[in-house]
PDB file of N, CA and C in Angstrom:
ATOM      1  N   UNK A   1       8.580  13.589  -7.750  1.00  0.00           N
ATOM      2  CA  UNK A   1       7.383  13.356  -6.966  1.00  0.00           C
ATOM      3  C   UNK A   1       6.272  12.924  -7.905  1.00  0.00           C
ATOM      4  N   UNK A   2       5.517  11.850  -7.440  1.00  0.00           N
ATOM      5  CA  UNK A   2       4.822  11.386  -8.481  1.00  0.00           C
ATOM      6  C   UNK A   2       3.375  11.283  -7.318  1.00  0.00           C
ATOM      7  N   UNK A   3       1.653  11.720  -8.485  1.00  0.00           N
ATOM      8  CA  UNK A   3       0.796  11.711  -7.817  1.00  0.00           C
ATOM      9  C   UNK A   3      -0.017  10.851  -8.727  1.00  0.00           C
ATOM     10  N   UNK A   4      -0.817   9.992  -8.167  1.00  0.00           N
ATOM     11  CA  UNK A   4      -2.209   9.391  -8.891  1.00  0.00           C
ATOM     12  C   UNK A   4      -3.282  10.227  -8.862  1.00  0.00           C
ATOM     13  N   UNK A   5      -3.171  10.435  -9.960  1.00  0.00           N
ATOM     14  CA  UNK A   5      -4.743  11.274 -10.400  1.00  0.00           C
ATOM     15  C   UNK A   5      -5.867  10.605 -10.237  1.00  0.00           C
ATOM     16  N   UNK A   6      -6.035   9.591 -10.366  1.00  0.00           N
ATOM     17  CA  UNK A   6      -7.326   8.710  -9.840  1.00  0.00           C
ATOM     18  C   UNK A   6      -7.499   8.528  -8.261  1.00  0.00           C
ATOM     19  N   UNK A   7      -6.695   8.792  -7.212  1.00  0.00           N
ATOM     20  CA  UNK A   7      -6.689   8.569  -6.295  1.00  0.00           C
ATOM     21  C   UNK A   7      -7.883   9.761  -5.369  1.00  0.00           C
ATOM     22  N   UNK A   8      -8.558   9.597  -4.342  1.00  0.00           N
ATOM     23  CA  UNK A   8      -8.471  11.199  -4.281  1.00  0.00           C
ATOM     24  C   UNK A   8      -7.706  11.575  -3.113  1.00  0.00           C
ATOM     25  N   UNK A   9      -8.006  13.409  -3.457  1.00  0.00           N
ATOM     26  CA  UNK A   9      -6.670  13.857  -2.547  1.00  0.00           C
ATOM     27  C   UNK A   9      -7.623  14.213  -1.436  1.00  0.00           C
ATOM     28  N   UNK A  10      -6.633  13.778  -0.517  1.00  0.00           N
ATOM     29  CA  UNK A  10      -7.279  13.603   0.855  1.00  0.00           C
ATOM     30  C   UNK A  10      -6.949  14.579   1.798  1.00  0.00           C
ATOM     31  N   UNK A  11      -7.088  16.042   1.364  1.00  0.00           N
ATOM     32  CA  UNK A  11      -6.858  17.279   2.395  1.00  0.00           C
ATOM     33  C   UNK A  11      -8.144  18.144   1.777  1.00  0.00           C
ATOM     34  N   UNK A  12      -8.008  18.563   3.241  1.00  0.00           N
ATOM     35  CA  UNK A  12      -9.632  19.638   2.903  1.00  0.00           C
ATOM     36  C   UNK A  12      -9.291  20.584   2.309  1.00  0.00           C
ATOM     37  N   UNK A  13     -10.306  21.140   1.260  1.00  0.00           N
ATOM     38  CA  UNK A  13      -9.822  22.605   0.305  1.00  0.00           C
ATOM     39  C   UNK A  13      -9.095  22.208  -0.965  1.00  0.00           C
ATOM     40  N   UNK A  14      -8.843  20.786  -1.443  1.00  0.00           N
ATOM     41  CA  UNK A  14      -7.997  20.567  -2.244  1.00  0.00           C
ATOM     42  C   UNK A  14      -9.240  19.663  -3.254  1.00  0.00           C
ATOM     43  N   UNK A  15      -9.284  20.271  -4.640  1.00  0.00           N
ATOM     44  CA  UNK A  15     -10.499  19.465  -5.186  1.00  0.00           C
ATOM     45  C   UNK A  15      -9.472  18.804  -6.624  1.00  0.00           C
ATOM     46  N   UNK A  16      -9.725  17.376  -6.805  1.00  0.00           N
ATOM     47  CA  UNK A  16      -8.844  16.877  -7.933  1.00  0.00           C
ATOM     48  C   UNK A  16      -9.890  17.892  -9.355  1.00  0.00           C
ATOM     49  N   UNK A  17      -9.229  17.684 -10.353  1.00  0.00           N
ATOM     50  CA  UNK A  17      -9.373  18.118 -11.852  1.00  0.00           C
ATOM     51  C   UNK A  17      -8.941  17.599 -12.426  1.00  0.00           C
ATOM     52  N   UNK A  18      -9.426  16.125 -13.725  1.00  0.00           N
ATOM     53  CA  UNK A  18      -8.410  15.296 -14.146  1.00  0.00           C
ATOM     54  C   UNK A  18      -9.437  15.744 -15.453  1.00  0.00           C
ATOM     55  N   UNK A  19      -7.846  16.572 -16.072  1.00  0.00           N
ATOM     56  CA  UNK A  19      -8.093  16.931 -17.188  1.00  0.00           C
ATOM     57  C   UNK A  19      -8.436  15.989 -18.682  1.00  0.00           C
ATOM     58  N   UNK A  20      -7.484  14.846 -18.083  1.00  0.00           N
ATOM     59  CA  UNK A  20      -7.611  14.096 -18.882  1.00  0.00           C
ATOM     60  C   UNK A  20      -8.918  12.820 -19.786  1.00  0.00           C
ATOM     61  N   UNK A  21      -9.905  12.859 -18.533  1.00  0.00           N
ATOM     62  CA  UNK A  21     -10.981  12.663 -18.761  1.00  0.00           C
ATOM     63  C   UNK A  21     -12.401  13.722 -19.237  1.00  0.00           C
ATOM     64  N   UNK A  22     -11.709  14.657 -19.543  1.00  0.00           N
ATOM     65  CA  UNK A  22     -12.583  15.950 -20.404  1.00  0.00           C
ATOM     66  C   UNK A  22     -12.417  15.931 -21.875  1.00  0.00           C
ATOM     67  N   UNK A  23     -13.451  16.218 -22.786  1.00  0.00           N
ATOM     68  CA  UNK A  23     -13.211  15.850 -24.328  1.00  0.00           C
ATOM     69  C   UNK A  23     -12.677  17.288 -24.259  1.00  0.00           C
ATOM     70  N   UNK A  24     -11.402  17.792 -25.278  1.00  0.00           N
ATOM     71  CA  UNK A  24     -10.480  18.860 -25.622  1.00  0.00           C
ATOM     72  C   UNK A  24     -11.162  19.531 -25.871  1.00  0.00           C
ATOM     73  N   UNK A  25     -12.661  19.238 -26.554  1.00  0.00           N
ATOM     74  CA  UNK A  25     -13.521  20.608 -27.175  1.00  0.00           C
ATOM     75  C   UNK A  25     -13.972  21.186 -25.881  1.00  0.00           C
ATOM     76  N   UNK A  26     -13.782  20.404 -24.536  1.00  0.00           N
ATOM     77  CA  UNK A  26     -14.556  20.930 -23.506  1.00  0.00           C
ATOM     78  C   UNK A  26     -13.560  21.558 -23.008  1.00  0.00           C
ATOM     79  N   UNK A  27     -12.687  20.976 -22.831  1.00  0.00           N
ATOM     80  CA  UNK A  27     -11.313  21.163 -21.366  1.00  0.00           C
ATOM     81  C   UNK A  27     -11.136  22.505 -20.846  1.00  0.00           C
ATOM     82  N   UNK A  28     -11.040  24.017 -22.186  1.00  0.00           N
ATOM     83  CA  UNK A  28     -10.984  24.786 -21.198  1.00  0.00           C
ATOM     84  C   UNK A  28     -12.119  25.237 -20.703  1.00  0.00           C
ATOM     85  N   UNK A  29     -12.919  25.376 -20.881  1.00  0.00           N
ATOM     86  CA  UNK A  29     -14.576  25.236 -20.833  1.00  0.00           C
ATOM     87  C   UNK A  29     -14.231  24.991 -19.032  1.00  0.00           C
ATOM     88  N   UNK A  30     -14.040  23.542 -18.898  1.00  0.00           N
ATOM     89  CA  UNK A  30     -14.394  23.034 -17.875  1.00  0.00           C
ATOM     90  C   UNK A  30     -13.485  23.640 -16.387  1.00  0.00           C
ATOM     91  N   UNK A  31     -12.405  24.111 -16.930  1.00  0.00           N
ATOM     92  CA  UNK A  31     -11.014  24.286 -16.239  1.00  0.00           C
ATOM     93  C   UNK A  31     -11.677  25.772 -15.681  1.00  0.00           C
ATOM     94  N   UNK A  32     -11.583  26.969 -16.702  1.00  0.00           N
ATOM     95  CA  UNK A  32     -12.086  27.881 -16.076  1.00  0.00           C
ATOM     96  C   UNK A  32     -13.499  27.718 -15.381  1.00  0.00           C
ATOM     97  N   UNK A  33     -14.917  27.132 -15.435  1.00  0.00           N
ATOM     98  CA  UNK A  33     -15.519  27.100 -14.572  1.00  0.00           C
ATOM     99  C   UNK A  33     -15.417  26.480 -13.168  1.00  0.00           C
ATOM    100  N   UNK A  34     -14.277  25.377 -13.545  1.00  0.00           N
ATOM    101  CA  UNK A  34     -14.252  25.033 -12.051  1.00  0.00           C
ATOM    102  C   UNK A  34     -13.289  25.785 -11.516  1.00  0.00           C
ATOM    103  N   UNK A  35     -12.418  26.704 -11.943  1.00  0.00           N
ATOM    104  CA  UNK A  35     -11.530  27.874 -10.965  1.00  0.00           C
ATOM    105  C   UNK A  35     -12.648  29.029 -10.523  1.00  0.00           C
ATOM    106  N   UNK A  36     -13.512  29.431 -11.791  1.00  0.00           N
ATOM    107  CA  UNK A  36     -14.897  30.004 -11.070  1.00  0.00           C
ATOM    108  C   UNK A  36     -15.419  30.132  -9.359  1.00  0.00           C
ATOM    109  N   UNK A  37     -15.608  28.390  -9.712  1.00  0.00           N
ATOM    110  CA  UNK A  37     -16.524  27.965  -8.742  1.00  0.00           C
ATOM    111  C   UNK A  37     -15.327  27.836  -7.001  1.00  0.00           C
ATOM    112  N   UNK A  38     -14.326  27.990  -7.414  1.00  0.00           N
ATOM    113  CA  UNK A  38     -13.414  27.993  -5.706  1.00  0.00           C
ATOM    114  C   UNK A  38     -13.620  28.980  -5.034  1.00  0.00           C
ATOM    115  N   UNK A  39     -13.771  29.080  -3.839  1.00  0.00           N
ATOM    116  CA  UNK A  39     -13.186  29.910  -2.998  1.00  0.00           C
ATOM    117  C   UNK A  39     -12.358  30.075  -2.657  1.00  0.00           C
ATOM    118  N   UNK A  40     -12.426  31.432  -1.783  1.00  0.00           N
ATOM    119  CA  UNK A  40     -10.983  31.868  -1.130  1.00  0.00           C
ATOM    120  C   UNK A  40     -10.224  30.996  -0.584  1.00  0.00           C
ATOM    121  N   UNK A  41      -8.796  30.164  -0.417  1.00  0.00           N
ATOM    122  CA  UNK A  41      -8.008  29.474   0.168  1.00  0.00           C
ATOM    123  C   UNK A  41      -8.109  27.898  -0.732  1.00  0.00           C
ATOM    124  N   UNK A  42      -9.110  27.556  -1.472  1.00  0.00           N
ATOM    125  CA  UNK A  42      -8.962  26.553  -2.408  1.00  0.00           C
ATOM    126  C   UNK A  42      -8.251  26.056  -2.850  1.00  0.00           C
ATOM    127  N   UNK A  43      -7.978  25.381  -3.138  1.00  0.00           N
ATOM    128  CA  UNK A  43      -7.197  24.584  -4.726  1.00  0.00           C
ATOM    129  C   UNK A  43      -7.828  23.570  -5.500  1.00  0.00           C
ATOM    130  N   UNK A  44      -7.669  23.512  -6.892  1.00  0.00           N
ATOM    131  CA  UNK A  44      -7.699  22.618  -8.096  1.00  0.00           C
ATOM    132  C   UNK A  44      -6.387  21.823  -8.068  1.00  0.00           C
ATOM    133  N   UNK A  45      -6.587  20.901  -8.133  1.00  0.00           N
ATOM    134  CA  UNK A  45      -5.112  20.101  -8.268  1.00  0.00           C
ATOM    135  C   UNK A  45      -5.382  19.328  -9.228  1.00  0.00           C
ATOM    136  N   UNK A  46      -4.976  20.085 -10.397  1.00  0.00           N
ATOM    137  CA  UNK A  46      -4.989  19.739 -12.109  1.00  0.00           C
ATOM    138  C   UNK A  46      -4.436  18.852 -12.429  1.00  0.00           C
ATOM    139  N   UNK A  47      -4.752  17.774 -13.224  1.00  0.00           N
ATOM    140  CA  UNK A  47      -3.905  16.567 -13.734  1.00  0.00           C
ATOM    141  C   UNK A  47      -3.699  16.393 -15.208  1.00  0.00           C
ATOM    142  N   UNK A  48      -2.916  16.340 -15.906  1.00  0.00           N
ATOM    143  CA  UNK A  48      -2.840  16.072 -17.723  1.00  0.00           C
ATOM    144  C   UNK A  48      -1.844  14.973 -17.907  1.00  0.00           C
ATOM    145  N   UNK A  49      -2.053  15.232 -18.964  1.00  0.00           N
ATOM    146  CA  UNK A  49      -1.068  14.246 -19.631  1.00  0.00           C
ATOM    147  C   UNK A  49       0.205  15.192 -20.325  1.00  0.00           C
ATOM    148  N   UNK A  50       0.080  16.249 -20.577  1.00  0.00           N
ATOM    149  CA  UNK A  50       1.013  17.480 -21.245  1.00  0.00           C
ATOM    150  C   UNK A  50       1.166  18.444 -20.509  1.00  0.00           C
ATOM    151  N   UNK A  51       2.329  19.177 -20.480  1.00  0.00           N
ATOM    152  CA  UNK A  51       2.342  20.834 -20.048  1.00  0.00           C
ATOM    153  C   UNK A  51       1.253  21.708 -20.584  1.00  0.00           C
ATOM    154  N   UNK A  52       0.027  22.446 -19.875  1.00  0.00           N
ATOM    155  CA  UNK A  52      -0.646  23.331 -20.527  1.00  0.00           C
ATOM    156  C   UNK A  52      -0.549  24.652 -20.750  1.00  0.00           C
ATOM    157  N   UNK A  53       0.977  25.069 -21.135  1.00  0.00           N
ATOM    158  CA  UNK A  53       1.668  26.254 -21.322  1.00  0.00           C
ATOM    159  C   UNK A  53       0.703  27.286 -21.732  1.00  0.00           C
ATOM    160  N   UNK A  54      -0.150  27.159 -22.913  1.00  0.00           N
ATOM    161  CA  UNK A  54      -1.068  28.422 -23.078  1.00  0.00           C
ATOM    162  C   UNK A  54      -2.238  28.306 -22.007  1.00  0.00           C
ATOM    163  N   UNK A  55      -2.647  27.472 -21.591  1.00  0.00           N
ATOM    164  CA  UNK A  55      -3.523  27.357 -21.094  1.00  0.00           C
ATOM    165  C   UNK A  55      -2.873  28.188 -18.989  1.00  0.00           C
ATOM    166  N   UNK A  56      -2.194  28.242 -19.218  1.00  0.00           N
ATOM    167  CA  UNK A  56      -1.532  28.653 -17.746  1.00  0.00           C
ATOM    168  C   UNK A  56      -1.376  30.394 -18.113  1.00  0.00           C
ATOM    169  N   UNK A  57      -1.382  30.740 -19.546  1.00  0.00           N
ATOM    170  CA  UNK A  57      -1.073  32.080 -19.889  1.00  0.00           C
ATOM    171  C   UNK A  57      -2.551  32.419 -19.557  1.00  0.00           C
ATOM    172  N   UNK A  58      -3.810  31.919 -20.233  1.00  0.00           N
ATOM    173  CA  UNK A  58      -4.593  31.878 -20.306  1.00  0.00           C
ATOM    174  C   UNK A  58      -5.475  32.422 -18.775  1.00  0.00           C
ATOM    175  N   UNK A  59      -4.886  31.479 -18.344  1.00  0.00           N
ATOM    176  CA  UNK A  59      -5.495  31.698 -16.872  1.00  0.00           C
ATOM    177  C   UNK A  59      -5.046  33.282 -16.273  1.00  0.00           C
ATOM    178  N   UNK A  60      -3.416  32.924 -16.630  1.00  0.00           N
ATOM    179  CA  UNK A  60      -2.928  34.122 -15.773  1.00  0.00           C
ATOM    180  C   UNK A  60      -3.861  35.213 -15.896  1.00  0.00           C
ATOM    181  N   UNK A  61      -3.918  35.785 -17.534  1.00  0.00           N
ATOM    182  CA  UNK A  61      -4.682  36.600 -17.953  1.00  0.00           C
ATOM    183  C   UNK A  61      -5.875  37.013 -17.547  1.00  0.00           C
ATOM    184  N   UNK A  62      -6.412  35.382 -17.130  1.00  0.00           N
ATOM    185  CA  UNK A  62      -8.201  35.427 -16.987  1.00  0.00           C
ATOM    186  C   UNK A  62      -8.038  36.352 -15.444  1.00  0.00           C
ATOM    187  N   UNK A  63      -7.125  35.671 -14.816  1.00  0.00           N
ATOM    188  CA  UNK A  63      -7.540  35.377 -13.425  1.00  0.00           C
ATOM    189  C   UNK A  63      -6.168  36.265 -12.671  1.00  0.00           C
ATOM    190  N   UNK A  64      -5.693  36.843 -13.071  1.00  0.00           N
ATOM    191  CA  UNK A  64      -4.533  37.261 -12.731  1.00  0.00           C
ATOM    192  C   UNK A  64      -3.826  36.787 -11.354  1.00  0.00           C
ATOM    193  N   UNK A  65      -3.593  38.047 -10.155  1.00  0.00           N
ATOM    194  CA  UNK A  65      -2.783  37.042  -8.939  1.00  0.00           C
ATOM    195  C   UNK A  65      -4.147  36.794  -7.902  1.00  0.00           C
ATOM    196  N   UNK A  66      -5.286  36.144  -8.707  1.00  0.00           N
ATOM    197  CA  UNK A  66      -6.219  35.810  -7.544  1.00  0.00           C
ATOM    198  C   UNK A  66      -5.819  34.310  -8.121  1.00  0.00           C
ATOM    199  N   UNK A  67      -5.387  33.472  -8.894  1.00  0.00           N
ATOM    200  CA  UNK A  67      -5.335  32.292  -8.626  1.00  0.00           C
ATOM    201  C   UNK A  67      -3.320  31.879  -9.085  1.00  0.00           C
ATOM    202  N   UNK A  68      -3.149  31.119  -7.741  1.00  0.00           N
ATOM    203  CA  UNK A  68      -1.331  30.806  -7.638  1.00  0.00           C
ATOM    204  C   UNK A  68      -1.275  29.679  -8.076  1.00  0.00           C
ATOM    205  N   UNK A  69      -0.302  29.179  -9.332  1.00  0.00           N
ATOM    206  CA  UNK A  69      -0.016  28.574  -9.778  1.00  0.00           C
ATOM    207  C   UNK A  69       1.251  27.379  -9.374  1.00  0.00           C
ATOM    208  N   UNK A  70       1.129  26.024  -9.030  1.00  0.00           N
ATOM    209  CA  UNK A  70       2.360  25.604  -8.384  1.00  0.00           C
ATOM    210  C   UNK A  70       2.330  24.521  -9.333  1.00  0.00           C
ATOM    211  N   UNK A  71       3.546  24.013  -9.450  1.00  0.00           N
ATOM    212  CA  UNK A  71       3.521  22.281 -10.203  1.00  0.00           C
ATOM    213  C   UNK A  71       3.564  21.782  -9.070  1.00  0.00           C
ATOM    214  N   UNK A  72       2.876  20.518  -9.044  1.00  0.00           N
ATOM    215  CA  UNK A  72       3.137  19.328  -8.246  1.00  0.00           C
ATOM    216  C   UNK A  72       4.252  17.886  -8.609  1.00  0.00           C
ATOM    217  N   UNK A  73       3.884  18.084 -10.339  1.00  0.00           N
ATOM    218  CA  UNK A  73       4.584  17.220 -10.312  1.00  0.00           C
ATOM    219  C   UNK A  73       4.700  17.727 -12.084  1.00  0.00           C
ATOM    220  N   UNK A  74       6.069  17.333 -12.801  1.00  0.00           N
ATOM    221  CA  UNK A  74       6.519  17.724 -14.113  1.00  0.00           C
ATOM    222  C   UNK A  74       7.167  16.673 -14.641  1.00  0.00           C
ATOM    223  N   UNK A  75       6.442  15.250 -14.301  1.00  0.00           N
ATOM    224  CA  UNK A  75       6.813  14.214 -14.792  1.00  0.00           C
ATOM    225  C   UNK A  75       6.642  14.084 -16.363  1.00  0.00           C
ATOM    226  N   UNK A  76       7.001  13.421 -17.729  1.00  0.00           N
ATOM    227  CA  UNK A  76       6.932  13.470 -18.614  1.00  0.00           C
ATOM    228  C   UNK A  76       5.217  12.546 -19.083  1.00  0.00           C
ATOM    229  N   UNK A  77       4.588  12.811 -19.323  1.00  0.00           N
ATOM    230  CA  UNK A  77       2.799  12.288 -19.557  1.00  0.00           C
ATOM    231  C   UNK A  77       2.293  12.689 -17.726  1.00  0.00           C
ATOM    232  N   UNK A  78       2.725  13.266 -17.077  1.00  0.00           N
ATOM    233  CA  UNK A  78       2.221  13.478 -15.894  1.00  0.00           C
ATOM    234  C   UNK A  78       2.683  14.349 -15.229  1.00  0.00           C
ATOM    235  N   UNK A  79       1.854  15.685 -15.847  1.00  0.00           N
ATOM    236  CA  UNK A  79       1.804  16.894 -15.018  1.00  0.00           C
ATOM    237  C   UNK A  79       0.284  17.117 -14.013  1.00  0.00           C
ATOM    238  N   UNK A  80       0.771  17.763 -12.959  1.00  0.00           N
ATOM    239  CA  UNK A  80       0.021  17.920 -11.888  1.00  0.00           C
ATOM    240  C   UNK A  80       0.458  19.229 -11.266  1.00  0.00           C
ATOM    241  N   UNK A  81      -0.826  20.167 -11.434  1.00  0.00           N
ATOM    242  CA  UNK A  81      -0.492  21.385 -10.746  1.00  0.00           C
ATOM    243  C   UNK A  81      -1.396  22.062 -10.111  1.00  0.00           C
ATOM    244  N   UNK A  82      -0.990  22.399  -9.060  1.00  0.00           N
ATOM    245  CA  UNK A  82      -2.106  22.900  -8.027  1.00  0.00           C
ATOM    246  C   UNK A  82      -2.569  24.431  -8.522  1.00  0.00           C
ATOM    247  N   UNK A  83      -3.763  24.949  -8.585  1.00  0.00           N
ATOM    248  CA  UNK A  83      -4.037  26.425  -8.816  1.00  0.00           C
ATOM    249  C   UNK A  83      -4.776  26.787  -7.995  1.00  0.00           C
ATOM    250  N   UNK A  84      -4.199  27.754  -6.810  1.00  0.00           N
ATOM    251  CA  UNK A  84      -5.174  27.933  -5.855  1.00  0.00           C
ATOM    252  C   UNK A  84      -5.294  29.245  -5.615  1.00  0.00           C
ATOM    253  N   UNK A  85      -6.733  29.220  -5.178  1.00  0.00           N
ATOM    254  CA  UNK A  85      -7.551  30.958  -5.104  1.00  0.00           C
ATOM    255  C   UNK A  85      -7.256  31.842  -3.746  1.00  0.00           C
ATOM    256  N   UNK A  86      -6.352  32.841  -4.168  1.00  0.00           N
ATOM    257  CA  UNK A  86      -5.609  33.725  -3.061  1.00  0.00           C
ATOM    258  C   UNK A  86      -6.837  33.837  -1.842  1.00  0.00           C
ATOM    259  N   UNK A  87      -6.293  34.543  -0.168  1.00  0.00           N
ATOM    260  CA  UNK A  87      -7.205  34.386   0.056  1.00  0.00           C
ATOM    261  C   UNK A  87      -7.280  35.736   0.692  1.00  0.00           C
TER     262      UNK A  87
END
């Protein structure tokens, strides 16, 4: 399954995050404030160019089972994963 990150996503509650246009000194910076900023039933639908393996530990940790973690897509330069805020 393949998604365009430039596109936007066109369901309500679903906000894109294209990681890839964030400078690295920012990225997690930016990632956890915008999981911050969701509400209940939300999603981030994260886009990279890499698996963000620590960065998913990271979260878990931050955020434990208030935010669910799904891949969308585990293409090779194109991961896409939804993280959405329990409700």
């Amino acid at each position: 399954m393949t998604h365009n990150c430039s596109l936007p996503v066109i369901a309500e509650g679903v906000y894109p995050f294209d990681a890839r246009g964030v400078a690295k000194r920012f990225r997690h910076a930016a990632i956890f404030g915008a999981l911050d900023a969701l509400q209940a039933g939300e999603t981030m639908r994260f886009c990279n160019d890499h698996d963000p393996l620590p960065l998913l530990s990271q979260i878990n940790g931050h955020f434990g089972p208030r935010v669910k973690i799904a891949y969308v897509s585990r293409a090779p330069g194109e991961i896409v994963i939804d993280f959405r805020v329990a409700e």
